[in-house]
Structures are given as C-alpha cells and as structure tokens.
Protein backbone atom coordinates (compact mmCIF):
# COMPACT_ATOMS: atom_id res chain seq x y z
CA UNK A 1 5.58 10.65 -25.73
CA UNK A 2 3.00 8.28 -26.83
CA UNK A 3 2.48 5.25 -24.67
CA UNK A 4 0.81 2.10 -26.41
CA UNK A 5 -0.72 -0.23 -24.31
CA UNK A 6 -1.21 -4.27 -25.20
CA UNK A 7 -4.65 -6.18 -23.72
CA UNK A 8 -5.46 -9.25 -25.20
CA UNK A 9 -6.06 -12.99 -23.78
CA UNK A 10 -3.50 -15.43 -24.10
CA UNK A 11 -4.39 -18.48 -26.39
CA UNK A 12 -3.38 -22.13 -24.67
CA UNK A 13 -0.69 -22.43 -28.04
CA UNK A 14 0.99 -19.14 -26.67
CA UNK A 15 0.29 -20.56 -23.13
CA UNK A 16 2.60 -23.77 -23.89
CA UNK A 17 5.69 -21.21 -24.19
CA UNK A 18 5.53 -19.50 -21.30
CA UNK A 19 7.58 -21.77 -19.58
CA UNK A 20 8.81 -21.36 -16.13
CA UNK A 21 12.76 -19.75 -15.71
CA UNK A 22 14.81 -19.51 -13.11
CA UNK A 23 14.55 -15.93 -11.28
CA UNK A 24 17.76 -14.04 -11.32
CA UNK A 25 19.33 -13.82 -7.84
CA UNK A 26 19.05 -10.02 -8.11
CA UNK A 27 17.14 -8.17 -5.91
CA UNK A 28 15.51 -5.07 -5.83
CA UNK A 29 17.65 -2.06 -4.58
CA UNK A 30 17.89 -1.21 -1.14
CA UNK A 31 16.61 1.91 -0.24
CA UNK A 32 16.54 3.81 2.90
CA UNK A 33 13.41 3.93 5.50
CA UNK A 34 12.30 5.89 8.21
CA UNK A 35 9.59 4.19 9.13
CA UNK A 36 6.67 7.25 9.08
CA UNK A 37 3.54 7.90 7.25
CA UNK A 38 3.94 11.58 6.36
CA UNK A 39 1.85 14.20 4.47
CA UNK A 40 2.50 17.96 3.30
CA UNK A 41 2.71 20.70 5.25
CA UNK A 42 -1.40 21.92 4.86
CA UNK A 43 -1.82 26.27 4.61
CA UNK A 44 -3.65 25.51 8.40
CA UNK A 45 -0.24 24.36 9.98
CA UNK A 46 2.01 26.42 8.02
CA UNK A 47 0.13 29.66 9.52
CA UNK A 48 0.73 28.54 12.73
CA UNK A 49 4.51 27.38 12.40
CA UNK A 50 5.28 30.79 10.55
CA UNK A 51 3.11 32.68 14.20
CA UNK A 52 5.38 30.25 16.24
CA UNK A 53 8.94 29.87 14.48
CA UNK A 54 8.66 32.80 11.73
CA UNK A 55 7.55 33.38 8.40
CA UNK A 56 10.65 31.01 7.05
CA UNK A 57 9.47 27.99 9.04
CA UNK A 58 6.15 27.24 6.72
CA UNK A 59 7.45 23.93 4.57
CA UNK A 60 7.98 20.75 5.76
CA UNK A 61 7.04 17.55 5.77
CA UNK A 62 4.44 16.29 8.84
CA UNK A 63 4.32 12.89 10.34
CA UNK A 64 1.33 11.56 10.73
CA UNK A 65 1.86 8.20 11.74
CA UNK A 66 4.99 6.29 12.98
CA UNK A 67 5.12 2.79 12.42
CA UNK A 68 6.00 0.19 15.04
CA UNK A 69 9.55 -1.19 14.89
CA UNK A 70 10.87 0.85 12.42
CA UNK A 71 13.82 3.36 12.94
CA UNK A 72 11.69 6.59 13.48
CA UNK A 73 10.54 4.62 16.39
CA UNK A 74 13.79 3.87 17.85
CA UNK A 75 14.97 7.77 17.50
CA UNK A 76 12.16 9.00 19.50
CA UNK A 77 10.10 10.85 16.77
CA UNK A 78 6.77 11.40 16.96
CA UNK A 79 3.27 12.01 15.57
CA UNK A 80 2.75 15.88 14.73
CA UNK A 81 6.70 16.00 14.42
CA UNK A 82 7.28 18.54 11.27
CA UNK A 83 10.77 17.30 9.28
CA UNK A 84 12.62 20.78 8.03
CA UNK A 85 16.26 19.27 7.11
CA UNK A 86 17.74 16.11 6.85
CA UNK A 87 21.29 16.77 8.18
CA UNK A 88 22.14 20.01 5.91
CA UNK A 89 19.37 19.63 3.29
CA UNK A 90 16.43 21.56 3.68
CA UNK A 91 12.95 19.56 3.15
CA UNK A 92 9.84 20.92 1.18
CA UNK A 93 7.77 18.41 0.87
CA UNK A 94 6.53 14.67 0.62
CA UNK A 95 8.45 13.91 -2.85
CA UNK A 96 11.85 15.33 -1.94
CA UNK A 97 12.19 13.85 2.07
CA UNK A 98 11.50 10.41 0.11
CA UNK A 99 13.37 10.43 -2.51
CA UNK A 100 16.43 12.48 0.10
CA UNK A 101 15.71 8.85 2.65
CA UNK A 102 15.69 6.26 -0.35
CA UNK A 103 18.70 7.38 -1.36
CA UNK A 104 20.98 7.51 1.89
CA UNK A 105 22.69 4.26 2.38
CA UNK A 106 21.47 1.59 4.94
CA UNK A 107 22.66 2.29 8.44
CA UNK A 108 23.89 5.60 8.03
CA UNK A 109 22.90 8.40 10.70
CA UNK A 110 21.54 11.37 9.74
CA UNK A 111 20.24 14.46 11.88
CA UNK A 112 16.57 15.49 11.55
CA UNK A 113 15.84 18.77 12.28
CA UNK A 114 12.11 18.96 13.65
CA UNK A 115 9.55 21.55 14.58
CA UNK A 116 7.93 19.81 17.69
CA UNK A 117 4.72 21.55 19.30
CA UNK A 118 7.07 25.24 20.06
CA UNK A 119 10.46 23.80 20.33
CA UNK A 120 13.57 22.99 17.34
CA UNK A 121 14.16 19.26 18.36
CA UNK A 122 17.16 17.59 16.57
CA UNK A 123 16.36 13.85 15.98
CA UNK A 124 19.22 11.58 15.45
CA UNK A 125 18.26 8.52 13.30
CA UNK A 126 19.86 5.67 11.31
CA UNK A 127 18.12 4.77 8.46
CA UNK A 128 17.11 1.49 7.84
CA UNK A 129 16.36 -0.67 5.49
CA UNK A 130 12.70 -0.25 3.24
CA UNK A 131 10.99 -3.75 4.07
CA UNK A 132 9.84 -5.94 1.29
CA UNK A 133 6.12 -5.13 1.42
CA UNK A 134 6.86 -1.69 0.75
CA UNK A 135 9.14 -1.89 -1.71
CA UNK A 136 6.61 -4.17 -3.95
CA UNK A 137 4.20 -1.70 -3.37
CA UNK A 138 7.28 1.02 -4.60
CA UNK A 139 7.08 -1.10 -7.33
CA UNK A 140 3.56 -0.91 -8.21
CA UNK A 141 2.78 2.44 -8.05
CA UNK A 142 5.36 2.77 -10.46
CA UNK A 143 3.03 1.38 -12.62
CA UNK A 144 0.03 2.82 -11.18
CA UNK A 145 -1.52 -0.28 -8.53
CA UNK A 146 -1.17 -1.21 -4.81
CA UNK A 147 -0.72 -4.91 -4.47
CA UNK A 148 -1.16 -7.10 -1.54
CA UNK A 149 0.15 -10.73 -0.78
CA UNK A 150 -2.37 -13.62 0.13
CA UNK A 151 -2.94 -17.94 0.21
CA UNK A 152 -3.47 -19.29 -3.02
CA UNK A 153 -6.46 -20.88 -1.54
CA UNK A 154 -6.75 -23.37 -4.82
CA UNK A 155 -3.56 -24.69 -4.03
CA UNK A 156 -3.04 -28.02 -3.48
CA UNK A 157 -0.47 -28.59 -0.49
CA UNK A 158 0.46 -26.99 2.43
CA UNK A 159 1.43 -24.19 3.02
CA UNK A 160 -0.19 -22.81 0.03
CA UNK A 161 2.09 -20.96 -1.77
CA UNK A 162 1.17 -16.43 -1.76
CA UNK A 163 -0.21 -15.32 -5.00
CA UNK A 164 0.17 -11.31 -5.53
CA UNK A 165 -3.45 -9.45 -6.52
CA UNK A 166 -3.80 -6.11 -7.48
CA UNK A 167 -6.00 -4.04 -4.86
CA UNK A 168 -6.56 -0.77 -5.90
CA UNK A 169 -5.70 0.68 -10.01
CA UNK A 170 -4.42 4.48 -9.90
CA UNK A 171 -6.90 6.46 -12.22
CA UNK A 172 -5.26 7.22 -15.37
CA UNK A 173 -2.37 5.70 -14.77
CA UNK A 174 -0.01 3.37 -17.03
CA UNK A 175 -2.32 0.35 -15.05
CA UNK A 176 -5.54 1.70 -15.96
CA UNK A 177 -5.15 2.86 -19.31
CA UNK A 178 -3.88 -0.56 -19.88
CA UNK A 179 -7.38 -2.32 -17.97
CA UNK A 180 -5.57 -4.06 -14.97
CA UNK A 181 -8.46 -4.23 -12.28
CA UNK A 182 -8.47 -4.71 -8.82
CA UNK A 183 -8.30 -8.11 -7.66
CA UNK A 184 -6.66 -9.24 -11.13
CA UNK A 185 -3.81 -11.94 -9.82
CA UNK A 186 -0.31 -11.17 -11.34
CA UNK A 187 1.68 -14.64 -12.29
CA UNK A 188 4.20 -13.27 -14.48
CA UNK A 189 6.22 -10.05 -15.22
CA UNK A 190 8.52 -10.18 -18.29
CA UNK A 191 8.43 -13.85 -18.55
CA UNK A 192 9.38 -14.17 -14.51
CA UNK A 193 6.89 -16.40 -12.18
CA UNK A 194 5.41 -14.41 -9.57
CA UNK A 195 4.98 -15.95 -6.17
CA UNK A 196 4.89 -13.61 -3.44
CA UNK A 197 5.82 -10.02 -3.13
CA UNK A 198 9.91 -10.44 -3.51
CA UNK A 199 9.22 -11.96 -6.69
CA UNK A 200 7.06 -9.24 -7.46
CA UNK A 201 9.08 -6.50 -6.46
CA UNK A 202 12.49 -8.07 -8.12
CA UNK A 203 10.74 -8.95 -11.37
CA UNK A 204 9.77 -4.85 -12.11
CA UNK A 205 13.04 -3.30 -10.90
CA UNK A 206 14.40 -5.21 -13.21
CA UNK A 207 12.67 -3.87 -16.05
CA UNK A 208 13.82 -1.75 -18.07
CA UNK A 209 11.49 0.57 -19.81
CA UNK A 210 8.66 -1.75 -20.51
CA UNK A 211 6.83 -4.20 -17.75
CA UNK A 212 4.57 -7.33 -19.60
CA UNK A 213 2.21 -8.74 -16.74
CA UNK A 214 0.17 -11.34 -17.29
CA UNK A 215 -2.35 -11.29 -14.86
CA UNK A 216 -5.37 -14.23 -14.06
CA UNK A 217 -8.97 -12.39 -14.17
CA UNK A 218 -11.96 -14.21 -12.27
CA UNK A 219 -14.46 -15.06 -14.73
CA UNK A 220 -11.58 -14.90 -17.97
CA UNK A 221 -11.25 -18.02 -19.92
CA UNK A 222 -7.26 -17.82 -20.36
CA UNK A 223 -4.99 -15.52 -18.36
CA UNK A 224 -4.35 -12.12 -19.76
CA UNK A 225 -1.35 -10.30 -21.69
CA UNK A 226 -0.95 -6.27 -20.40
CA UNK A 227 2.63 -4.53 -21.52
CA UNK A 228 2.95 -1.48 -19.70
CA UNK A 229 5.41 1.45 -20.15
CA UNK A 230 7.09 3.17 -17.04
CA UNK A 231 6.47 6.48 -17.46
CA UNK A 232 9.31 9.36 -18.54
C-alpha cells in the first residue's frame, strides 16, 4: 500500500482556522501492565534453559528490569525471571506476552509460569493498569517517535503548562519518512490541542487511519503541517 506523506509550513491565513475545540472526554483504552522491561529469549540463554529444563524450555520472554511500584513488583517477580505461559497460553516472545498483557482486563489475576535460576516458579499477578506515560509513548511508536513531557519554559504564568516534544524519530518509519525530528514540539493532532501527554495519547487513539500533527520546529518561521498514516 502506498503511504503519502504531507510536509509543508502553515501560512498565518491557515493559522487563523485552527481554532482551539473542546477535547472529547474519551480516553485512550486501558490496557493491561505488568510493570517489566523484558527482551527475547537470546540463543546464549536458550542453550542453557534447554541443558537445565529440556530441549522444549528454549522460548520465552526474559525480564530484565522490574519497575518500582508496578504489579510485577508486588507478585514477587524478578530480574532474570524467564515468562513461559500466562495462565494456559504459552509465550514466545516480546510481541505476543504484550499484546497477551494489554489485552487482559484491569485487575484480573493471571498465573505466570516462570523459569527462575533451576526451578518452575508460578507467579501469581493482577494486572494493572498501563500508566499514562506509557501509553503516550504506545501511542507514538505507533507512528514511529518516543515523546517526553516537559515546562513550556516561554510560558507566561505559573505553573507553566507541559508541552509534548518528540525525542527520538524511528528510522524509516511513518515519522521519518514524513521529516518529524527530534525535539520538534507537537501542539495539535487532528485539529486537537496538545498539552501534556493525556492529550497526546487521547488525541492518536482516536484516530482513525490517518494522524495530522502539527508540530513547532526551533528555527521555523510558522509551525508545521505532517499527516501521517498508521501503518496496515
């Protein structure tokens, strides 16, 4: 499918109509959260799980970190944990335990079954809620970015109101084929202000199958015009 892509600066006439709206009181979906930083199962630690557990037990999905607070915490899981089954679904990797979590609802208890160290631990957790900061950056990579939330520091009262800026642009993704650049400040997706990541993360959820940014560009006469496509 061919994508086109739409870059061009925004004169003060078309300026004039982009006129603030009120933001729905929809929010992005809820999705389930563990809480872990994870990564794939590398040919290293599969050799050793398959010498320790048997040839069957090289997939997974390792944690590498586990965040503070969150409800892998609370359950007692830990770094170097492998994840081989969420209650009777076996895992494989990174994409599938994600998209397995996201979709279980909030507060339901599942089972983990984990390879820890030489020893088949099962981990009862309830899932919790994704916080907002990840699901904006959920959001984003959608499109191909990571965003991050800081001051407007040119604001004029206090407390300055957060401004969402683009940190890092996926190469070749939807983002960069389209020329969004780090540190480009997003004010508006389809028409909706932008102050903060909620605003953020409601505004492209809500898209449908097209997202138009328009983004503010240090050393840019006029703000900016980008229409992306989510991928297929």
């Amino acid at each position: 499918m061919t994508r086109a892509f739409h870059l061009q600066p925004l004169s003060l006439a078309v300026l004039c109509l982009l006129v603030p709206v009120t933001v729905r009181a929809q929010a992005p979906p809820e999705m389930g959260w563990l809480g872990v930083s994870i990564a794939d199962v590398n040919e290293e630690l599969a050799e050793r799980l398959g010498s320790i557990f048997g040839p069957a037990a090289g997939t997974g999905v390792q944690v590498v970190e586990v965040l503070k607070g969150g409800p892998a915490e609370a359950a007692g899981l830990e770094r170097g944990d492998v994840i081989v089954r969420v209650d009777a679904q076996p895992i494989w990797d990174v994409r599938q335990l994600q998209r397995t979590v996201r979709a279980q609802p909030i507060h339901r208890r599942v089972v983990l079954s984990v390879l820890r160290e030489r020893s088949r631990v099962s981990v009862p957790v309830t899932v919790g809620p994704m916080p907002l900061a990840a699901r904006a950056q959920l959001a984003g990579e959608r499109l191909g970015f990571v965003v991050r939330e800081v001051e407007d520091a040119a604001a004029d009262r206090s407390p300055a109101p957060m401004r969402v800026v683009i940190a890092f642009v996926t190469p070749d993704s939807p983002a960069s084929r389209a020329g969004l650049q780090p540190r480009d400040a997003i004010v508006r997706v389809n028409d909706q202000p932008v102050q903060g990541l909620e605003a953020f993360a409601r505004a492209v959820w809500l898209s449908p199958k097209t997202a138009v940014l328009v983004v503010e560009r240090r050393g840019a006469p006029a703000p900016i015009s980008v229409t992306l496509e989510f991928p297929g």
